[in-house]
PDB file of N, CA and C in Angstrom:
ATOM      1  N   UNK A   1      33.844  97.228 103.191  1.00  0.00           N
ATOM      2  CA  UNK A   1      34.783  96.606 102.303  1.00  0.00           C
ATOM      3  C   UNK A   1      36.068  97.435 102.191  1.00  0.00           C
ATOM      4  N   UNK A   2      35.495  98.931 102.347  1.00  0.00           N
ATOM      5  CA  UNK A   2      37.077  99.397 102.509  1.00  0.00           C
ATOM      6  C   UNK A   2      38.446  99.179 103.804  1.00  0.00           C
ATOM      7  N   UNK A   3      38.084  98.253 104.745  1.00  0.00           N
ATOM      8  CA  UNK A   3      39.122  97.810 105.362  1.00  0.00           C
ATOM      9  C   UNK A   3      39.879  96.693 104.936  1.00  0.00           C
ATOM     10  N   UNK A   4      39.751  95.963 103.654  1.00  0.00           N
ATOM     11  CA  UNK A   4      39.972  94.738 103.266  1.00  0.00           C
ATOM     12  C   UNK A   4      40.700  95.196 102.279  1.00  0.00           C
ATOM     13  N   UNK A   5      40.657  96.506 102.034  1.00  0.00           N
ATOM     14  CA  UNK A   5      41.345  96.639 100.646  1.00  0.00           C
ATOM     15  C   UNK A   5      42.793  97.356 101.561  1.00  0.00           C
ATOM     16  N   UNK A   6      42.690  97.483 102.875  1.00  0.00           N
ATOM     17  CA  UNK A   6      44.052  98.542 102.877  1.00  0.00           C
ATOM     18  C   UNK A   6      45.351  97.822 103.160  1.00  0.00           C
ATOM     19  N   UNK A   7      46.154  98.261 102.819  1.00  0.00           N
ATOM     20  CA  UNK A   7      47.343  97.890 102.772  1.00  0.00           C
ATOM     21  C   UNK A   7      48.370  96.796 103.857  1.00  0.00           C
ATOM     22  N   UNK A   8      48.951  96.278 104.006  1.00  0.00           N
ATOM     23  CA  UNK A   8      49.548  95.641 104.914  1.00  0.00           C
ATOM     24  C   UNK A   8      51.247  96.317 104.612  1.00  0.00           C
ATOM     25  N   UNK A   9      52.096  96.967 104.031  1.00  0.00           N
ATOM     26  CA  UNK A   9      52.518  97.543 104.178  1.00  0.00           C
ATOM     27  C   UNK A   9      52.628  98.868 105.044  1.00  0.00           C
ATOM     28  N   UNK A  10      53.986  98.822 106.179  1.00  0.00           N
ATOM     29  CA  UNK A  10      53.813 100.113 106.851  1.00  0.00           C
ATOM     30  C   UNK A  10      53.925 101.480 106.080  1.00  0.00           C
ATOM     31  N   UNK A  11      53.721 102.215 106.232  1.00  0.00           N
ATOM     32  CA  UNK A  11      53.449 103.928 105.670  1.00  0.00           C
ATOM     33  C   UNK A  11      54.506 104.823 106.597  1.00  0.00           C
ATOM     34  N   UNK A  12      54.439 105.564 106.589  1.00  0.00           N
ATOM     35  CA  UNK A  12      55.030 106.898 106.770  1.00  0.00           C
ATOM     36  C   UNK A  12      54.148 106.952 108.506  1.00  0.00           C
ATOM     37  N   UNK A  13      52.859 107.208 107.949  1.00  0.00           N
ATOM     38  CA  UNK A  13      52.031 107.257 109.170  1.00  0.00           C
ATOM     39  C   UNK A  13      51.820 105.909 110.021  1.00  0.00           C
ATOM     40  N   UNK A  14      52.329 104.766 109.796  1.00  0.00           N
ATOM     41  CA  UNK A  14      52.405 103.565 111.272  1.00  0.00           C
ATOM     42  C   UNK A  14      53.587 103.393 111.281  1.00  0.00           C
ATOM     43  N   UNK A  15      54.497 103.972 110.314  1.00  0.00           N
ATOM     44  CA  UNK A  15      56.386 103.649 111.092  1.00  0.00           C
ATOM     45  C   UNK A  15      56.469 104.397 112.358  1.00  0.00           C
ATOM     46  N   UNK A  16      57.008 103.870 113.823  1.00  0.00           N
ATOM     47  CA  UNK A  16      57.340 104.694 114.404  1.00  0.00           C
ATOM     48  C   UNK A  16      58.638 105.925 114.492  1.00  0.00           C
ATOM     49  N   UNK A  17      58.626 107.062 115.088  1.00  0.00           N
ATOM     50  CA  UNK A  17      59.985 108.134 114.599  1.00  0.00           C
ATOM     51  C   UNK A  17      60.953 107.661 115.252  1.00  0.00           C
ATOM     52  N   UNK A  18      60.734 106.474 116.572  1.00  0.00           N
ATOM     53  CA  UNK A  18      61.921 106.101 117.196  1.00  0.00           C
ATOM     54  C   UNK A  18      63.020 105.021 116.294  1.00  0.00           C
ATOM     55  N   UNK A  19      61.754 104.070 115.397  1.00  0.00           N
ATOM     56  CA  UNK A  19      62.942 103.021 115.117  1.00  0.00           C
ATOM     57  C   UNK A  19      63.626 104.136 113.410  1.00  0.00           C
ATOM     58  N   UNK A  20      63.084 105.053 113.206  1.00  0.00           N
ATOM     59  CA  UNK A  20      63.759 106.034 112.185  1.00  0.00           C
ATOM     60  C   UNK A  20      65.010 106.973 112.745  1.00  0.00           C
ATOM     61  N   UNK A  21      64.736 107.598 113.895  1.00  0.00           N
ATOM     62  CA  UNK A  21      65.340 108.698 114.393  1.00  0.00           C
ATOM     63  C   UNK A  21      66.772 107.320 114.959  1.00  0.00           C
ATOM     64  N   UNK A  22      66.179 106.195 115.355  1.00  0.00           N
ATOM     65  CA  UNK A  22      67.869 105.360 115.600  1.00  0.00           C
ATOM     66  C   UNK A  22      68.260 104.897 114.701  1.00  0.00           C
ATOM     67  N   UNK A  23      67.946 105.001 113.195  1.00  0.00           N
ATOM     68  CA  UNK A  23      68.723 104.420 112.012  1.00  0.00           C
ATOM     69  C   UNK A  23      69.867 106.299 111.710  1.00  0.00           C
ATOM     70  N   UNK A  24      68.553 107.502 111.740  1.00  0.00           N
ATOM     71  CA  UNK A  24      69.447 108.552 111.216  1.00  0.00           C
ATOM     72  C   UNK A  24      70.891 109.118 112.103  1.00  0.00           C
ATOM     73  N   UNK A  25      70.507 109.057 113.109  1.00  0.00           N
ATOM     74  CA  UNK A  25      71.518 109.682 114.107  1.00  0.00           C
ATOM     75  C   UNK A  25      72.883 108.469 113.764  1.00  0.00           C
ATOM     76  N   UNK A  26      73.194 107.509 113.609  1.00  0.00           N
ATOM     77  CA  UNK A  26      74.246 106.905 113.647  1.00  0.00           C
ATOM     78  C   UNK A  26      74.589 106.841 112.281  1.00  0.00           C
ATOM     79  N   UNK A  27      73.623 107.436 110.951  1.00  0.00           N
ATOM     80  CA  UNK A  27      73.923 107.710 109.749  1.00  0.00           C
ATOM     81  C   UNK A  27      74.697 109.153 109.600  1.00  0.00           C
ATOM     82  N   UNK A  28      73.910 109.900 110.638  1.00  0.00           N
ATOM     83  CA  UNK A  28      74.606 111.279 110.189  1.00  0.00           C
ATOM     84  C   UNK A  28      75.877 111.135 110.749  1.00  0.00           C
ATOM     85  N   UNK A  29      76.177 110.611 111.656  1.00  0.00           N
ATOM     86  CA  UNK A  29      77.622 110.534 112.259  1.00  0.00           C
ATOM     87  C   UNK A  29      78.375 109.662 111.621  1.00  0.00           C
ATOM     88  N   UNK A  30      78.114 108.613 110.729  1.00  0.00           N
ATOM     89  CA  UNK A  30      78.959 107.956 109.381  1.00  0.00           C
ATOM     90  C   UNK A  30      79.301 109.410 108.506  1.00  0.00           C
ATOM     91  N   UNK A  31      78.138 109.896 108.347  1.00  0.00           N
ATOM     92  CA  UNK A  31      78.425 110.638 107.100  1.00  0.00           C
ATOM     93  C   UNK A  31      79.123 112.040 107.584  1.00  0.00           C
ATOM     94  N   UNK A  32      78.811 112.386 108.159  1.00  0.00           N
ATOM     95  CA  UNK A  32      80.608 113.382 109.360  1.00  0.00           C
ATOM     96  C   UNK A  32      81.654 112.537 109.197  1.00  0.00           C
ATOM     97  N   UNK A  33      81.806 111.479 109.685  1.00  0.00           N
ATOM     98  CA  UNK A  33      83.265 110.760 109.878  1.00  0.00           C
ATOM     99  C   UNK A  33      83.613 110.369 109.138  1.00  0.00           C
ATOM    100  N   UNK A  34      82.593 110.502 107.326  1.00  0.00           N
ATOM    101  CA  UNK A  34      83.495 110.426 106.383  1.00  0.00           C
ATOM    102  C   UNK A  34      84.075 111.266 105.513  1.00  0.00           C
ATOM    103  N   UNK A  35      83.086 112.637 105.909  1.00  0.00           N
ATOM    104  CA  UNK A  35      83.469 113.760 105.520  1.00  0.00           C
ATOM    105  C   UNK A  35      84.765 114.484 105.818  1.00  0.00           C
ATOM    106  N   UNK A  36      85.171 114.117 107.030  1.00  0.00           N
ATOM    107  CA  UNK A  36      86.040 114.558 107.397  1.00  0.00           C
ATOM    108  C   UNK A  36      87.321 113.977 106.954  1.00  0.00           C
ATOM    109  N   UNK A  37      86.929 112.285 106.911  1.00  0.00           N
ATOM    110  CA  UNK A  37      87.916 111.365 106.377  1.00  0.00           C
ATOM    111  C   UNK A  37      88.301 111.804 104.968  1.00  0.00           C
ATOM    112  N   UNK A  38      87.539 112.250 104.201  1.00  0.00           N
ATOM    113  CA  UNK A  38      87.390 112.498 103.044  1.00  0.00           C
ATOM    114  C   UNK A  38      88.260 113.989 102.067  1.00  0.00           C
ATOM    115  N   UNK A  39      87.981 115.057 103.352  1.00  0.00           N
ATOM    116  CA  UNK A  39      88.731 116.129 103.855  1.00  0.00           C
ATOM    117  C   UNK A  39      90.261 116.286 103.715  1.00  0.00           C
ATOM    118  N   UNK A  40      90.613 115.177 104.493  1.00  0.00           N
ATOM    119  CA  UNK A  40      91.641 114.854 105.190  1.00  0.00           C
ATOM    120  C   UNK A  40      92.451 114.497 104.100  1.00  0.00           C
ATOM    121  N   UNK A  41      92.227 113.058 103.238  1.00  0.00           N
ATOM    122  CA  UNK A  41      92.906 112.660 102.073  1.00  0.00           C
ATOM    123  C   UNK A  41      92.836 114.106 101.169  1.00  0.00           C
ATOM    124  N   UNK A  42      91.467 114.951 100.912  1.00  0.00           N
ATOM    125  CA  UNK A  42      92.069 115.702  99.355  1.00  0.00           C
ATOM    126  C   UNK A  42      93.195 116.436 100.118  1.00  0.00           C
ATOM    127  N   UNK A  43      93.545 116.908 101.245  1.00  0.00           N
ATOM    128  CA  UNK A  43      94.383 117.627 101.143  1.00  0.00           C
ATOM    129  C   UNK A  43      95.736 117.544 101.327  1.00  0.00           C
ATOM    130  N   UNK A  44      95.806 115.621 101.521  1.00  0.00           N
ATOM    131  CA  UNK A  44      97.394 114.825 101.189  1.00  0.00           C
ATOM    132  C   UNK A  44      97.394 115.046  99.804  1.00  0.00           C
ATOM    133  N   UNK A  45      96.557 114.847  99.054  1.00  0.00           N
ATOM    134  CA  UNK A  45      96.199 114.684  97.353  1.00  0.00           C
ATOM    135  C   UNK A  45      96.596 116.129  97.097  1.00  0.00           C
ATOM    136  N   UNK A  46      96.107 117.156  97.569  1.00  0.00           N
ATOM    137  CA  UNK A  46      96.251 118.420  97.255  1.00  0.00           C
ATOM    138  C   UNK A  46      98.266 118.775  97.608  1.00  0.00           C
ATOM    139  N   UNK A  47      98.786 118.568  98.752  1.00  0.00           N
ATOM    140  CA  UNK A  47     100.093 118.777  98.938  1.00  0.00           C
ATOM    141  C   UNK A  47     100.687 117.885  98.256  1.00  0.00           C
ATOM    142  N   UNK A  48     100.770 116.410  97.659  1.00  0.00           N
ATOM    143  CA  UNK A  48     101.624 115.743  97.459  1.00  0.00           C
ATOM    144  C   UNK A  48     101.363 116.453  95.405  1.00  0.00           C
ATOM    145  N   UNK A  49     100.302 117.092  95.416  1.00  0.00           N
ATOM    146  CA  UNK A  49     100.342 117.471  93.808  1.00  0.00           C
ATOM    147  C   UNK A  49     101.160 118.769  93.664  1.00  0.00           C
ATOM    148  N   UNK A  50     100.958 119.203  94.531  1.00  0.00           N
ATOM    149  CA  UNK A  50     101.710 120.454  94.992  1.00  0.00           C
ATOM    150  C   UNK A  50     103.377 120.262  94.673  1.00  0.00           C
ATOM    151  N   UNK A  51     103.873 118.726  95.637  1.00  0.00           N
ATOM    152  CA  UNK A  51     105.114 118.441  95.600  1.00  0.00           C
ATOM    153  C   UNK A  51     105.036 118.288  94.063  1.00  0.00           C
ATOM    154  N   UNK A  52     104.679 117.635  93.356  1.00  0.00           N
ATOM    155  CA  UNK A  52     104.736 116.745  91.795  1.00  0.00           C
ATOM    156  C   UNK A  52     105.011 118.237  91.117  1.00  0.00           C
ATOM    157  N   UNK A  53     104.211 119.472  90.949  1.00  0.00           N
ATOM    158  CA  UNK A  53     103.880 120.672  90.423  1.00  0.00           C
ATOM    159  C   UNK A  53     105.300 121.000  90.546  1.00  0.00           C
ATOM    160  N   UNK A  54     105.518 121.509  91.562  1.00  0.00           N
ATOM    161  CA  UNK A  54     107.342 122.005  91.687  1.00  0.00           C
ATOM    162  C   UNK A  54     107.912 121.281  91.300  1.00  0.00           C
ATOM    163  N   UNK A  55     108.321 120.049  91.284  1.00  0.00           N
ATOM    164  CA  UNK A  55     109.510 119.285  90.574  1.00  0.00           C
ATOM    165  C   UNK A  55     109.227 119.472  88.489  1.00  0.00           C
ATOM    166  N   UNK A  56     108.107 119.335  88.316  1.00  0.00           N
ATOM    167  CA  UNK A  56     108.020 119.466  87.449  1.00  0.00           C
ATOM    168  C   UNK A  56     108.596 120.903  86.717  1.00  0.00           C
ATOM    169  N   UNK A  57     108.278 121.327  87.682  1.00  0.00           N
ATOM    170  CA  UNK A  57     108.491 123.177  87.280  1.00  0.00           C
ATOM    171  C   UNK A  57     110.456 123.261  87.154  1.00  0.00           C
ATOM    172  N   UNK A  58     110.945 122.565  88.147  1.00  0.00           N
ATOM    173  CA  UNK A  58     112.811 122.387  88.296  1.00  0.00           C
ATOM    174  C   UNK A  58     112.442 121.426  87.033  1.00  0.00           C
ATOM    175  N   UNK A  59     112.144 120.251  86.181  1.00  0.00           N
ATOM    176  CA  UNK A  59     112.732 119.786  85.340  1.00  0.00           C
ATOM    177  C   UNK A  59     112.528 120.412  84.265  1.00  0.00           C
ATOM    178  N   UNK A  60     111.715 121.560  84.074  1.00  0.00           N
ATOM    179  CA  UNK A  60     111.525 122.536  82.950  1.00  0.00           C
ATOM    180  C   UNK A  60     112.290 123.548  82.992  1.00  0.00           C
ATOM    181  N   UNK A  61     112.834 124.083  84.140  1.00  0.00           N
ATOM    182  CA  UNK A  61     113.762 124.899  84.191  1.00  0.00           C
ATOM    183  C   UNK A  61     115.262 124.346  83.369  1.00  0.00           C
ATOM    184  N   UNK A  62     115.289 122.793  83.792  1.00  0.00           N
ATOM    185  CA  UNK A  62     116.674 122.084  83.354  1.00  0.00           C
ATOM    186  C   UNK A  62     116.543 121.767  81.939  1.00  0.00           C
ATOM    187  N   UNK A  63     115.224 121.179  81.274  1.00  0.00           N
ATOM    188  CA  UNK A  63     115.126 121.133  79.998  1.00  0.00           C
ATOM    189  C   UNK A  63     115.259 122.699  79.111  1.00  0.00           C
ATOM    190  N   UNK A  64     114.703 123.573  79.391  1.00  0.00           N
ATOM    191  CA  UNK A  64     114.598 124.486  78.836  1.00  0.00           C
ATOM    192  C   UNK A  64     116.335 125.120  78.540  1.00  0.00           C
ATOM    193  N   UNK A  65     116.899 124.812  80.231  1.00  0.00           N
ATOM    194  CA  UNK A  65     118.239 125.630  80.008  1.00  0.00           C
ATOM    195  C   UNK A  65     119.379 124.543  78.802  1.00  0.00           C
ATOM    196  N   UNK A  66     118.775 123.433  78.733  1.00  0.00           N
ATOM    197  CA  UNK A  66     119.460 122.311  77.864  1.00  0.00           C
ATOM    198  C   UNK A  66     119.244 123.095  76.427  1.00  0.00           C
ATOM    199  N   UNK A  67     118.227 123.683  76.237  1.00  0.00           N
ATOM    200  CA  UNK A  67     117.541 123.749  74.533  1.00  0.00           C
ATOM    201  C   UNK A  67     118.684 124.993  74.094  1.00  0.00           C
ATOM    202  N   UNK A  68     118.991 125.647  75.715  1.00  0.00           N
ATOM    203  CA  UNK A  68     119.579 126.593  75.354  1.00  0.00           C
ATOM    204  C   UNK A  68     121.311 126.354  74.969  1.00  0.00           C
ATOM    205  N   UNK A  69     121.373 125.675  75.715  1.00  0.00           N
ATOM    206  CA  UNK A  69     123.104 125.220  76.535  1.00  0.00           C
ATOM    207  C   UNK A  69     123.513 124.420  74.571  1.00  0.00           C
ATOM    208  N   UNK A  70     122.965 123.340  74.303  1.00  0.00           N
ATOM    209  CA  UNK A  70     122.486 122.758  73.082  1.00  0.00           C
ATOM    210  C   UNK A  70     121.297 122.404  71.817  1.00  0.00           C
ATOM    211  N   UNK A  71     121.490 123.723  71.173  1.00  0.00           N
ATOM    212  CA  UNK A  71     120.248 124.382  70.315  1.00  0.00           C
ATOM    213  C   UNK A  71     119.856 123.222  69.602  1.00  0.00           C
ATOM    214  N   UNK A  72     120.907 122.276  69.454  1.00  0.00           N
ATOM    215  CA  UNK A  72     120.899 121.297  67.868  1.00  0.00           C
ATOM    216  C   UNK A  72     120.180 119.969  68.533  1.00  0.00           C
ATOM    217  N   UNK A  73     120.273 119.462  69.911  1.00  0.00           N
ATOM    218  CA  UNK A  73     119.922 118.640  70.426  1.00  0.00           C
ATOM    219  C   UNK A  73     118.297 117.927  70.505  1.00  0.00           C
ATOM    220  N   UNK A  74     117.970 117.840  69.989  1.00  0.00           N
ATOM    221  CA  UNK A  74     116.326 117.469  69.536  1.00  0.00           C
ATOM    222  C   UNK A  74     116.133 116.812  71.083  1.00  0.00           C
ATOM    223  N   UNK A  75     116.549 115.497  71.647  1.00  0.00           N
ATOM    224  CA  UNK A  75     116.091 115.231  72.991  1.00  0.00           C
ATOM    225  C   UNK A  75     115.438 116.368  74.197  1.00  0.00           C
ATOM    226  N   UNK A  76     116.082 117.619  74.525  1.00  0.00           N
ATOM    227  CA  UNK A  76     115.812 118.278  75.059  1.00  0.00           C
ATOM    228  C   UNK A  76     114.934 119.580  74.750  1.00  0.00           C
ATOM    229  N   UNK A  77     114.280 119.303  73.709  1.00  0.00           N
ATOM    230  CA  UNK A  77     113.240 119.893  72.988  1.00  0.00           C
ATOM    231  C   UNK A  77     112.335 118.665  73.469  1.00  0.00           C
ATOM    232  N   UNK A  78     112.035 117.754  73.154  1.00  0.00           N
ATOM    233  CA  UNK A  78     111.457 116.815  73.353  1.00  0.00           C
ATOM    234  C   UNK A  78     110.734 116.667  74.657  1.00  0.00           C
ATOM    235  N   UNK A  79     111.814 116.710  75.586  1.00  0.00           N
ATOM    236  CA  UNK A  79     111.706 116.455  77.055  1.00  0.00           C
ATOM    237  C   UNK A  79     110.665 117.817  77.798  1.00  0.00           C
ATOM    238  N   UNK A  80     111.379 118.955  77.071  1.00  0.00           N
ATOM    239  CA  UNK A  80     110.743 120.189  77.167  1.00  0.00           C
ATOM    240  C   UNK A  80     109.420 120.193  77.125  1.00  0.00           C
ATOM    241  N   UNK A  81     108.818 119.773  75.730  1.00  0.00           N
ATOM    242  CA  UNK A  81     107.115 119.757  75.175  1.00  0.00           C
ATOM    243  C   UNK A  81     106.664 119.317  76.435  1.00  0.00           C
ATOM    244  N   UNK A  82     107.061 117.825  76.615  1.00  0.00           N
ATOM    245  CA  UNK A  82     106.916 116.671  77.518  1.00  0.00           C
ATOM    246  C   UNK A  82     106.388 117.271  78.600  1.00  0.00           C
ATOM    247  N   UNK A  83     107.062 117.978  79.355  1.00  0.00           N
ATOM    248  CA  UNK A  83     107.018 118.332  80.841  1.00  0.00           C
ATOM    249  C   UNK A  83     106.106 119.516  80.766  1.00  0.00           C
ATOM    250  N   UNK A  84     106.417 120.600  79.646  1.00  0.00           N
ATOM    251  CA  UNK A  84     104.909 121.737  79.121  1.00  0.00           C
ATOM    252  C   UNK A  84     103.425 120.636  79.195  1.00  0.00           C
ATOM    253  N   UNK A  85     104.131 119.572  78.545  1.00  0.00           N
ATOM    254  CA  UNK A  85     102.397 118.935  78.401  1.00  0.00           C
ATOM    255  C   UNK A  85     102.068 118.121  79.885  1.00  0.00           C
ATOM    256  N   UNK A  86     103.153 117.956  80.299  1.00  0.00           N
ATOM    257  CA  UNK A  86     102.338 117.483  81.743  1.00  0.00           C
ATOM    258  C   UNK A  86     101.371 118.730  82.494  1.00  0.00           C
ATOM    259  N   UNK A  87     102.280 119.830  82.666  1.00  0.00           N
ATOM    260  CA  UNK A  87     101.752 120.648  83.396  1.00  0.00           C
ATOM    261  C   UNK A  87     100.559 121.255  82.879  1.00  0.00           C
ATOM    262  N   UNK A  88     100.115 120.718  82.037  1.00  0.00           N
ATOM    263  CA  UNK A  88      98.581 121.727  80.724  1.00  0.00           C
ATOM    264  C   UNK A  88      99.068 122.595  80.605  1.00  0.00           C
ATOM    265  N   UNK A  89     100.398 123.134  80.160  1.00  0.00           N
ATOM    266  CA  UNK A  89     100.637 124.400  79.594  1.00  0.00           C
ATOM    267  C   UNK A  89     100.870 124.097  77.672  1.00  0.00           C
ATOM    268  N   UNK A  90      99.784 123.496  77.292  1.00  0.00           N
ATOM    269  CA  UNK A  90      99.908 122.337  75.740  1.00  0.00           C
ATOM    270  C   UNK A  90      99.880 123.610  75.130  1.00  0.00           C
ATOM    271  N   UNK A  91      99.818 124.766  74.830  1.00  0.00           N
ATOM    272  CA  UNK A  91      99.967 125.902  73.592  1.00  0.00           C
ATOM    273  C   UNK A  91     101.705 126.052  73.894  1.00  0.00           C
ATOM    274  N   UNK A  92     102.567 126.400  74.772  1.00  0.00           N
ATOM    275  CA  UNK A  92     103.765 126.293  74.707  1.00  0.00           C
ATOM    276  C   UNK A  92     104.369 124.825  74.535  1.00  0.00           C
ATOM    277  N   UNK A  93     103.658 124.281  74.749  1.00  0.00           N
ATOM    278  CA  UNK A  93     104.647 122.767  74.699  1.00  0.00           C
ATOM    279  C   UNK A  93     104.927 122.095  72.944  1.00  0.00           C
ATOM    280  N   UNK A  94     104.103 122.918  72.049  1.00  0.00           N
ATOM    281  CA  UNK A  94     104.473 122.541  70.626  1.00  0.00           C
ATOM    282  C   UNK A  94     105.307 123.179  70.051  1.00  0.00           C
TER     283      UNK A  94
END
């Protein structure tokens, strides 16, 4: 009676390694070619933040020299915080 009870589902032990080993090999090479793809973008993401970082850094240079140029001017205090708080520098930007 114990052959009636076993399973009709394949196992581990009646899958063959060929129809496994041709699903992994064209998986691992997705997962390379997206790694790399993947690679590739952070480090447009990484330079183009890079670009954003410096400009930001020149419009703090220009706000800051404003606060100076015109002490009374509240806008360029403003603009100042602004651009402190973009960059997470938020303890100088209040």
């Amino acid at each position: 009676s114990s052959s009636s009870s076993s399973s009709s589902f394949p196992t581990s032990s009646t899958t063959s390694s060929s129809s496994s080993s041709s699903l992994t090999i064209p998986l691992l090479r997705r997962l390379v070619k997206d790694g790399k793809s993947q690679e590739t973008q952070l480090g447009r993401i990484q330079y183009w933040h890079g670009l954003y970082q410096h400009a930001l850094m020149k419009a703090l240079d220009d706000a800051l020299g404003a606060t100076r140029a015109l002490p009374g001017y509240a806008p360029a205090y403003e603009r100042a915080g602004s651009i402190l708080s973009d960059l997470w520098r938020l303890d100088e930007s209040r």
